[in-house]
C-alpha atoms as a PDB file:
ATOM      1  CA  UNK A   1     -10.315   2.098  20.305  1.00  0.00           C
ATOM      2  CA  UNK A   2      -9.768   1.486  16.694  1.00  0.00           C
ATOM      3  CA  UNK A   3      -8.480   4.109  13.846  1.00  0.00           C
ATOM      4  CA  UNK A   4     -10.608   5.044  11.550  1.00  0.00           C
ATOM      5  CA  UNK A   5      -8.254   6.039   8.310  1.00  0.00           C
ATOM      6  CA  UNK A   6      -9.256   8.726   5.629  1.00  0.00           C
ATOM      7  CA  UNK A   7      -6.092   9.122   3.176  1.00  0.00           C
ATOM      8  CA  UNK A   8      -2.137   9.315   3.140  1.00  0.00           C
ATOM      9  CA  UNK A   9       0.106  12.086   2.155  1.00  0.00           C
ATOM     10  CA  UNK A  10       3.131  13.289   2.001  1.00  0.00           C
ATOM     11  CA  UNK A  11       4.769  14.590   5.441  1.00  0.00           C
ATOM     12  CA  UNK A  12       4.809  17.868   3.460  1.00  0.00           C
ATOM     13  CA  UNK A  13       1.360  18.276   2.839  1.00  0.00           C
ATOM     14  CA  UNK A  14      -0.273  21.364   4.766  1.00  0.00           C
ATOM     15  CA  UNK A  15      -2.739  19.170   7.095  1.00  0.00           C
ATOM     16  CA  UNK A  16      -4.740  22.267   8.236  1.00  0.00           C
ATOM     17  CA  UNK A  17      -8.074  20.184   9.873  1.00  0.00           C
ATOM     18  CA  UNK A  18      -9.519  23.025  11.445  1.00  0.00           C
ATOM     19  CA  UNK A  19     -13.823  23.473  10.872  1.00  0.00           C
ATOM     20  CA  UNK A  20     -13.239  19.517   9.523  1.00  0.00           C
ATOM     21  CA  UNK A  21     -15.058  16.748  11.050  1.00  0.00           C
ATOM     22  CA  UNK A  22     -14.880  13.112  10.502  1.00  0.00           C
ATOM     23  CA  UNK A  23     -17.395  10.452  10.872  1.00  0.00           C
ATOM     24  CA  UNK A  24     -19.286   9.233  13.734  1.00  0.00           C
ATOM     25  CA  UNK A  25     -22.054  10.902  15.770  1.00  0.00           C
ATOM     26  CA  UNK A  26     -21.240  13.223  17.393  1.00  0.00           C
ATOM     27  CA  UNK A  27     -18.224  13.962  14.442  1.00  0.00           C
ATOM     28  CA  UNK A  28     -14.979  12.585  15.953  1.00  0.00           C
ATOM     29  CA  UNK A  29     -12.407  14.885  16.206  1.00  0.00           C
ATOM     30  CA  UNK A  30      -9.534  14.421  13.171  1.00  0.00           C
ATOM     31  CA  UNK A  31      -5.737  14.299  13.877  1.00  0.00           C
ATOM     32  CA  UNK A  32      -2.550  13.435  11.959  1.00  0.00           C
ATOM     33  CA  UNK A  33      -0.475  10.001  12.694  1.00  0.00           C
ATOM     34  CA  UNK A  34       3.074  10.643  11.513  1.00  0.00           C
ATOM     35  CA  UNK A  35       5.972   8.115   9.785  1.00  0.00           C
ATOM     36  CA  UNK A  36       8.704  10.576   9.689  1.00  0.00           C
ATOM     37  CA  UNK A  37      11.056   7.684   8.251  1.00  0.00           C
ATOM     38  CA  UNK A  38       8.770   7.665   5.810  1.00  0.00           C
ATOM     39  CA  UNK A  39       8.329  11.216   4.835  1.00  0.00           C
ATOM     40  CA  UNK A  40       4.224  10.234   5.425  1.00  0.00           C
ATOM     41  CA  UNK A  41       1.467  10.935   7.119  1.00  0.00           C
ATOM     42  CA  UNK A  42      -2.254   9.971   7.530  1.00  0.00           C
ATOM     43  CA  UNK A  43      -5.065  11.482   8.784  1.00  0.00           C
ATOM     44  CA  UNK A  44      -7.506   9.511  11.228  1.00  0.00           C
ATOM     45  CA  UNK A  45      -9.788   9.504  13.872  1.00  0.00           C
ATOM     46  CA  UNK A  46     -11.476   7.531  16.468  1.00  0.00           C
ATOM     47  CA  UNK A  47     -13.927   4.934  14.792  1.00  0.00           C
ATOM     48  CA  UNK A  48     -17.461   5.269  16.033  1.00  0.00           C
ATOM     49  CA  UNK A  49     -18.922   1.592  17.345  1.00  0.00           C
ATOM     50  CA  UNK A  50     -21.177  -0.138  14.644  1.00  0.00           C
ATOM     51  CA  UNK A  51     -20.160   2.163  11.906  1.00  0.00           C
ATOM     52  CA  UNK A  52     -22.159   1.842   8.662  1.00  0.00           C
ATOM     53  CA  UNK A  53     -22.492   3.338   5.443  1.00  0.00           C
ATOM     54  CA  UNK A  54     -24.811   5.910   6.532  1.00  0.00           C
ATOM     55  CA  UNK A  55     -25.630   9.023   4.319  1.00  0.00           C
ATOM     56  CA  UNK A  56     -24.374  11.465   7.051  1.00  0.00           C
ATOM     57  CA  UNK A  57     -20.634   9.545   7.327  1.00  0.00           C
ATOM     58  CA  UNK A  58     -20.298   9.125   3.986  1.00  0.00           C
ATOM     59  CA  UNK A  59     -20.909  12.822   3.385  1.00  0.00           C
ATOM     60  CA  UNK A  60     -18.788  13.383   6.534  1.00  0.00           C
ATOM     61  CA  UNK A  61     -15.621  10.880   4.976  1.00  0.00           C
ATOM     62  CA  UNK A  62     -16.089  12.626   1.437  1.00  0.00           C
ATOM     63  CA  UNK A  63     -15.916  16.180   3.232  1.00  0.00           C
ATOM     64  CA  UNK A  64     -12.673  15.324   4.917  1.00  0.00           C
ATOM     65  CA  UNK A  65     -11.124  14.129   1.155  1.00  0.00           C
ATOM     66  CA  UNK A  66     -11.845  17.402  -0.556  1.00  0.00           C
ATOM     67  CA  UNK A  67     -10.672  19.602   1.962  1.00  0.00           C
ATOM     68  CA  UNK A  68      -7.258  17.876   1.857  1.00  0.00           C
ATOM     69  CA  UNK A  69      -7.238  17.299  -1.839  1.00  0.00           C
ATOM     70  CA  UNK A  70      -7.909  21.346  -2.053  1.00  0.00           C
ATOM     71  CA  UNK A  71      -4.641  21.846   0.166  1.00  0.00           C
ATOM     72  CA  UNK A  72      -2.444  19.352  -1.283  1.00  0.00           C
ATOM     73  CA  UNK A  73      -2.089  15.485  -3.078  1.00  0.00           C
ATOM     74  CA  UNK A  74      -3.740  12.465  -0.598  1.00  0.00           C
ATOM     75  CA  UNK A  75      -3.848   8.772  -1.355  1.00  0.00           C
ATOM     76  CA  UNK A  76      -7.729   8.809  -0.399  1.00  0.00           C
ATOM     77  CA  UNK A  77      -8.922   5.841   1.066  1.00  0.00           C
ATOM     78  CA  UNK A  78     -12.292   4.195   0.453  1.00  0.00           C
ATOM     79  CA  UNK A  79     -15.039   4.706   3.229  1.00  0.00           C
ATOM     80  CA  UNK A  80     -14.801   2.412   6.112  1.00  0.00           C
ATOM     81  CA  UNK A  81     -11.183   1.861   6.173  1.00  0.00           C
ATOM     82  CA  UNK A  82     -10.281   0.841   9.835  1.00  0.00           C
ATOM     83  CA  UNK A  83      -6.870   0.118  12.060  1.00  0.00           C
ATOM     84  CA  UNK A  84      -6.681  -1.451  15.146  1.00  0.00           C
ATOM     85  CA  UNK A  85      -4.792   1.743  16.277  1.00  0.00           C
ATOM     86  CA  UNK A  86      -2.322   4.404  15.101  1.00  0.00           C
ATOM     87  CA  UNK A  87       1.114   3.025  15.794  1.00  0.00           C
ATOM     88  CA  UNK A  88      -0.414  -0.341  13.126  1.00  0.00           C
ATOM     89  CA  UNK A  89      -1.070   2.770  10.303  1.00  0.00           C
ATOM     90  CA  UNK A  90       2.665   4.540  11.351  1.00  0.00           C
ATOM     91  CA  UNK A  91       3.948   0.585  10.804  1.00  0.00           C
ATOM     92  CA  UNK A  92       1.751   0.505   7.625  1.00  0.00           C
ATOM     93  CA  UNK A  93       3.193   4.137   6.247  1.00  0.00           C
ATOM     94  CA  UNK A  94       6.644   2.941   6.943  1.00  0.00           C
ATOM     95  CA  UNK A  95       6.174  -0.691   5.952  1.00  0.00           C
ATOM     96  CA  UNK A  96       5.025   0.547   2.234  1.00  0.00           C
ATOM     97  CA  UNK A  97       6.802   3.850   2.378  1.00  0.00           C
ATOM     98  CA  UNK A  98       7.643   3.609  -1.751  1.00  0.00           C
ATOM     99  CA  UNK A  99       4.781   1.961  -2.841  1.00  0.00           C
ATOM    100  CA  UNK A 100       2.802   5.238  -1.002  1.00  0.00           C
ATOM    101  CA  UNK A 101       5.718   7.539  -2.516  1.00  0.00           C
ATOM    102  CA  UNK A 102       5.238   6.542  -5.871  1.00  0.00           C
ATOM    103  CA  UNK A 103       1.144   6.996  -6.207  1.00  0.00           C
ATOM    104  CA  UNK A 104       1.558  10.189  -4.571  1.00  0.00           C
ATOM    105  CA  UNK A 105       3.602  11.334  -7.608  1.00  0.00           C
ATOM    106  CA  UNK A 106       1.523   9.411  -9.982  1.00  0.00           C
ATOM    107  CA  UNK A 107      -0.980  11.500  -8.595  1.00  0.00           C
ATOM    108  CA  UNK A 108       0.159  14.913  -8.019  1.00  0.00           C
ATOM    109  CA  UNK A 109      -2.525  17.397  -9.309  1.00  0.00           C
ATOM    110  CA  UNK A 110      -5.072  15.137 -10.467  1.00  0.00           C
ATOM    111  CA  UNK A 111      -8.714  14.447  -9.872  1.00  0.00           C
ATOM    112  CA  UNK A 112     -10.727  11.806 -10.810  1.00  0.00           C
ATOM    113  CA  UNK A 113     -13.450  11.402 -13.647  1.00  0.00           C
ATOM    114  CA  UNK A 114     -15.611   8.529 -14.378  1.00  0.00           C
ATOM    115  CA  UNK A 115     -17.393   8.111 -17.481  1.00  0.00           C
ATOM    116  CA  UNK A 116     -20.302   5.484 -18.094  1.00  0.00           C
ATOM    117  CA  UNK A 117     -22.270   5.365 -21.138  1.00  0.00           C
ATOM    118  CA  UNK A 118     -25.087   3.060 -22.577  1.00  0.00           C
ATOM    119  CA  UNK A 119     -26.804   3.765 -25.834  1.00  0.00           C
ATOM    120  CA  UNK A 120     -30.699   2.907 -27.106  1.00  0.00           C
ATOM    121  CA  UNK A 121     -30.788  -0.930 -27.630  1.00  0.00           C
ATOM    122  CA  UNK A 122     -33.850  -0.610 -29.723  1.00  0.00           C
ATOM    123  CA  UNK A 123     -31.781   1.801 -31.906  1.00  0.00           C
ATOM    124  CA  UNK A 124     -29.158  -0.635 -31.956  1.00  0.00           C
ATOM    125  CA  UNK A 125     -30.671  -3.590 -32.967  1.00  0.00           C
ATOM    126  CA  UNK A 126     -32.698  -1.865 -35.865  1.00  0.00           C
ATOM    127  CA  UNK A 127     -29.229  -0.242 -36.581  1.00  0.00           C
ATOM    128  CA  UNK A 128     -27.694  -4.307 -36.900  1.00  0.00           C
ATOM    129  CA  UNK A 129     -30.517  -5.341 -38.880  1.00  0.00           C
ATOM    130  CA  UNK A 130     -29.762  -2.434 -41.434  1.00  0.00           C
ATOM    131  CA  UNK A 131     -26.521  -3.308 -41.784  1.00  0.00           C
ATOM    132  CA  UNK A 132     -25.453  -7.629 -41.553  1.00  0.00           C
ATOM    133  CA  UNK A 133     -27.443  -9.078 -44.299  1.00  0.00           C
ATOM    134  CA  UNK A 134     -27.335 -12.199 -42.748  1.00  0.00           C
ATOM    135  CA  UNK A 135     -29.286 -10.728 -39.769  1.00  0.00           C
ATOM    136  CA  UNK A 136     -31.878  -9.375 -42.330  1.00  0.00           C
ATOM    137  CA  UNK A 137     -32.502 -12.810 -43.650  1.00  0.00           C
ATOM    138  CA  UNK A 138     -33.075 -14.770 -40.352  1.00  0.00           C
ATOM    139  CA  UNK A 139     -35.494 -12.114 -39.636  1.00  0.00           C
ATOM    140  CA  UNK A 140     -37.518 -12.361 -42.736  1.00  0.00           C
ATOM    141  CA  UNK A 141     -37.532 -16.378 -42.485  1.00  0.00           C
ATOM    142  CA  UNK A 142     -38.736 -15.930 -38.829  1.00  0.00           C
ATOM    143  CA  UNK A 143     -41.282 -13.482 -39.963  1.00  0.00           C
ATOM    144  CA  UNK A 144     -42.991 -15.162 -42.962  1.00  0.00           C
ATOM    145  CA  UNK A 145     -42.676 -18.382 -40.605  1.00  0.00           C
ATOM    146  CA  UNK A 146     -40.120 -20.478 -42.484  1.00  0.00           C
ATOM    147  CA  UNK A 147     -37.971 -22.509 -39.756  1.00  0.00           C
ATOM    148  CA  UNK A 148     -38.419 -23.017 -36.182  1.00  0.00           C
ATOM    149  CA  UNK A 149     -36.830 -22.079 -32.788  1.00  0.00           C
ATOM    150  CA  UNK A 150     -33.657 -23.012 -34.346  1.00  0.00           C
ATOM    151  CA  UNK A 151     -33.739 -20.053 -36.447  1.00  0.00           C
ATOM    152  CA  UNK A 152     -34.486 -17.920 -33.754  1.00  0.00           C
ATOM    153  CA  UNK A 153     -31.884 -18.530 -31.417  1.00  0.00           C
ATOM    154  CA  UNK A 154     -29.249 -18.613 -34.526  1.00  0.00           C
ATOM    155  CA  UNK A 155     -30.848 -15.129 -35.052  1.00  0.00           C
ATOM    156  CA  UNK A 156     -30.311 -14.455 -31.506  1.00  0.00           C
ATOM    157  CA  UNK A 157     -26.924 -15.656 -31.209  1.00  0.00           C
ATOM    158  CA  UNK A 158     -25.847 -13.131 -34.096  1.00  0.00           C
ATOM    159  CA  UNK A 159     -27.364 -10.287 -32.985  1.00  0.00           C
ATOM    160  CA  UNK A 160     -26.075 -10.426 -29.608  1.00  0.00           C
ATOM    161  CA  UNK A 161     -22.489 -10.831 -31.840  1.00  0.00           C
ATOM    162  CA  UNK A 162     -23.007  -7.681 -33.245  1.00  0.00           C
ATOM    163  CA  UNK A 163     -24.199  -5.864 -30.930  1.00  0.00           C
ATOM    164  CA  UNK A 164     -21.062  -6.963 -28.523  1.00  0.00           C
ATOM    165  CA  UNK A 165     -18.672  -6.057 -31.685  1.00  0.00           C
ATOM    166  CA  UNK A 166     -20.494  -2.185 -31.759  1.00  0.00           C
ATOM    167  CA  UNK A 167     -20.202  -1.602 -28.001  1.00  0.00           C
ATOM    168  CA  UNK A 168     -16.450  -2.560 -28.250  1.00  0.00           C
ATOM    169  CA  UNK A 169     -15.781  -0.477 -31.123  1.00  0.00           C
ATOM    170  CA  UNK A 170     -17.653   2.624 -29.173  1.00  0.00           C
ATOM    171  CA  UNK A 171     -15.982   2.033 -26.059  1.00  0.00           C
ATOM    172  CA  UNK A 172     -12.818   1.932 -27.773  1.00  0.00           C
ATOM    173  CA  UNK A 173     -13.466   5.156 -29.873  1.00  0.00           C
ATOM    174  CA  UNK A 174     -14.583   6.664 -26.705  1.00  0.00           C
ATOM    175  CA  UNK A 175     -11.875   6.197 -24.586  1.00  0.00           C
ATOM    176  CA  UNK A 176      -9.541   6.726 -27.196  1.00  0.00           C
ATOM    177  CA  UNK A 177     -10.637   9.934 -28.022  1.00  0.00           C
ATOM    178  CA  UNK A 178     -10.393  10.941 -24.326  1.00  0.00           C
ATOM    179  CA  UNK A 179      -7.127   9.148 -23.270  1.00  0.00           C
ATOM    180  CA  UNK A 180      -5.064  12.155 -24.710  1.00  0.00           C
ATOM    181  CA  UNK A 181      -6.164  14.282 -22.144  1.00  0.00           C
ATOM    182  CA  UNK A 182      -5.682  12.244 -19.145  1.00  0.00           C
ATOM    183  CA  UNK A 183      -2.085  10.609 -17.305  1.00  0.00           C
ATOM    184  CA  UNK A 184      -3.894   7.418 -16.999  1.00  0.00           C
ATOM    185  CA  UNK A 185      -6.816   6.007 -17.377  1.00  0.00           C
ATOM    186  CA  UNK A 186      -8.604   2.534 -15.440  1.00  0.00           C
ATOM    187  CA  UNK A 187     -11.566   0.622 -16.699  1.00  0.00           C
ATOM    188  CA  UNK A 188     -13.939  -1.358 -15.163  1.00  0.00           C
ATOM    189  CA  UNK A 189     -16.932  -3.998 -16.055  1.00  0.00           C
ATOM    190  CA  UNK A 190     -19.425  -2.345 -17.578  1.00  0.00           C
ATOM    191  CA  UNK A 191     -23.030  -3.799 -15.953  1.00  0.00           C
ATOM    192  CA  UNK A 192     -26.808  -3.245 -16.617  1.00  0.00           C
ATOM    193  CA  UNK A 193     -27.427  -1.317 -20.003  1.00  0.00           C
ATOM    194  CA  UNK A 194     -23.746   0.771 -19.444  1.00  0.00           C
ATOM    195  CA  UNK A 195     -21.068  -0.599 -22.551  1.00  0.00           C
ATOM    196  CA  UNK A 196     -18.492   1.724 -20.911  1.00  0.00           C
ATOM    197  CA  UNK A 197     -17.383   2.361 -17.369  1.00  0.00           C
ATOM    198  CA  UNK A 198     -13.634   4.325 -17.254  1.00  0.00           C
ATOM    199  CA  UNK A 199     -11.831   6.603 -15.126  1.00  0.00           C
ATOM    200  CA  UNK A 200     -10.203   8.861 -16.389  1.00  0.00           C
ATOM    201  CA  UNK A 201      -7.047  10.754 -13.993  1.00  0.00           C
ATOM    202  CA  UNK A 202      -6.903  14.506 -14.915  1.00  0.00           C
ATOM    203  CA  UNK A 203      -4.370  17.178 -14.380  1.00  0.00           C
ATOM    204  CA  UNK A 204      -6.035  20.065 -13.160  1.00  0.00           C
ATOM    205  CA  UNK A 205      -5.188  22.541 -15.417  1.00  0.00           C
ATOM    206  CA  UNK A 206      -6.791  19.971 -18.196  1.00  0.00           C
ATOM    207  CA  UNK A 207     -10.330  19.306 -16.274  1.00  0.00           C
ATOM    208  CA  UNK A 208     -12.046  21.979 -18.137  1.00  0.00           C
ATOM    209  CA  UNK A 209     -10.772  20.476 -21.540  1.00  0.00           C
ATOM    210  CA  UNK A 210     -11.774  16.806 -20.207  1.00  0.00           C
ATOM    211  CA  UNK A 211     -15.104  18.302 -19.395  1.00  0.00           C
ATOM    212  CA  UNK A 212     -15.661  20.404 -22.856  1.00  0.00           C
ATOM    213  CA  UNK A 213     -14.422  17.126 -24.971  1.00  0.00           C
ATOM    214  CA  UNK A 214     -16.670  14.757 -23.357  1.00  0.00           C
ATOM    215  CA  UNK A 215     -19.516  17.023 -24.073  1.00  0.00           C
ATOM    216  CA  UNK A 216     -18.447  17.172 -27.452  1.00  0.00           C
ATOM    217  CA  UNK A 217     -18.379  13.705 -27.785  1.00  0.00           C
ATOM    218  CA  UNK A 218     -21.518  13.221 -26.354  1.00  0.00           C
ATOM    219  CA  UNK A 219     -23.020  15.418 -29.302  1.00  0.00           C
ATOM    220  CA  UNK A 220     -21.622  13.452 -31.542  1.00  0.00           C
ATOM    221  CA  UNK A 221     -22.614  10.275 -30.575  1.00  0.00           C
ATOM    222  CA  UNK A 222     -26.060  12.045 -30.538  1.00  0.00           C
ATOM    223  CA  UNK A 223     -29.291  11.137 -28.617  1.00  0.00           C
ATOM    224  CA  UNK A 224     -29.510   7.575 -28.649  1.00  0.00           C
ATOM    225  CA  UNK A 225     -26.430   7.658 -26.321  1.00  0.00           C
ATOM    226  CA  UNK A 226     -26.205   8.774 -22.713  1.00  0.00           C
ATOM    227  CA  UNK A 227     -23.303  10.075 -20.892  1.00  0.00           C
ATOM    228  CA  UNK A 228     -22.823  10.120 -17.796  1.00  0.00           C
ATOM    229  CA  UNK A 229     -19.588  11.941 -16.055  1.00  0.00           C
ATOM    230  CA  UNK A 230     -18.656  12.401 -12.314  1.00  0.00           C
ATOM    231  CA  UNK A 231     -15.851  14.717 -11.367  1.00  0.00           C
ATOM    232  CA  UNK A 232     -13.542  15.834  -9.769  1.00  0.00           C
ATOM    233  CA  UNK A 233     -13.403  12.953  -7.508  1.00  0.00           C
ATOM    234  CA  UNK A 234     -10.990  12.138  -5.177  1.00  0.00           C
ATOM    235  CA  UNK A 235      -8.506   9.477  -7.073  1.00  0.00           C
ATOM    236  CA  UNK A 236      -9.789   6.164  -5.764  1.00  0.00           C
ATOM    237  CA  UNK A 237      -9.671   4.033  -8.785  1.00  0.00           C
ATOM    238  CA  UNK A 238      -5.536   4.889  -9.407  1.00  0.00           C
ATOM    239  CA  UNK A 239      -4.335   4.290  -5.322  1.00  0.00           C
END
């Protein structure tokens, strides 16, 4: 039967499982696979047949994260992570032993947070015709009807400029003003309406200042923008 793996820590780590379930229906039973020439360990169980990203394992694999995250550091790993069987994840522990080592210090008393943000686009394109005159005079020859679509998609083209040139500089600021309090941060492509998407790793005795400075910042920034921040999360984006 093949291993279904939830995260990898150090051989130290307490690895008390008991009132834990993993996945599967009925909840398969956890245990530990140890790489003691590695100083590592994992925690698995038996993967269920036909396993899917159903609400109730997903729930189940995040339950299993935090309850080793509360004891000690873990390398979590994303849901669905499978092995053919536990002597291939003691091969795999041993096989990238310092790799595994060196995340798990990088790590050490940290949480995740991830920050997305978007803004008004209405307010930001009335904000970009304030402010380029150039922008300001394609729209008024548009408007009184002097030129064609030419002058619309030049319009177009500059707006779209500007408006790439504002989310940068507010991402930047953003981040920026954040970065201080975090050990390292990760970005990602920023889709739909979002011009940010970070995530930010957090010593724990800094989460509440994280927290109180992204509020802050959200004030500032002031209604037309929208935060939104998840955490403490188990580390994914930095393993």
């Amino acid at each position: 039967m093949s291993v279904y793996v939830y995260a990898i820590m150090a051989g130290t780590h307490p690895l008390r499982l008991d009132g834990v379930a993993g996945v599967g229906d009925p909840p398969r039973p956890l245990r530990v696979v140890e790489a003691p020439a590695s100083e590592l360990a994992a925690v698995v169980s038996d993967a269920p047949d036909g396993l899917r990203a159903k609400r109730r394992d997903v729930l189940a694999h995040e339950a299993v994260l935090e309850d080793l995250m509360g004891q000690s550091t873990v390398l979590p790993l994303r849901f669905g992570a499978v092995a053919p069987d536990d002597d291939t994840v003691r091969d795999t522990l041993e096989e990238r032993a310092d790799a595994y080592q060196e995340r798990l210090r990088a790590l050490e008393g940290c949480a995740e947070f991830h920050l997305k943000v978007s803004c008004d686009e209405d307010a930001l394109l009335r904000e970009v015709l304030r402010q380029s005159a150039d922008a300001r005079r394609l729209n008024d020859d548009i408007r009184a009807g002097r030129g064609g679509q030419e002058l619309k998609l030049a319009l177009g083209e500059l707006v779209a400029q500007e408006v790439r040139v504002r989310h940068e500089s507010f991402a930047s600021g953003i981040t920026e003003a954040l970065r201080p309090l975090a050990r390292e941060t990760k970005p990602s492509e920023a889709v739909g309406d979002d011009f940010l998407n970070v995530s930010f790793l957090v010593e724990k005795p800094r989460q509440q200042e994280f927290v109180a400075r992204e509020t802050t910042l959200s004030e500032e920034y002031g209604e037309e923008f929208t935060f939104r921040i998840h955490g403490p999360l188990p580390p994914y984006s930095f393993v």
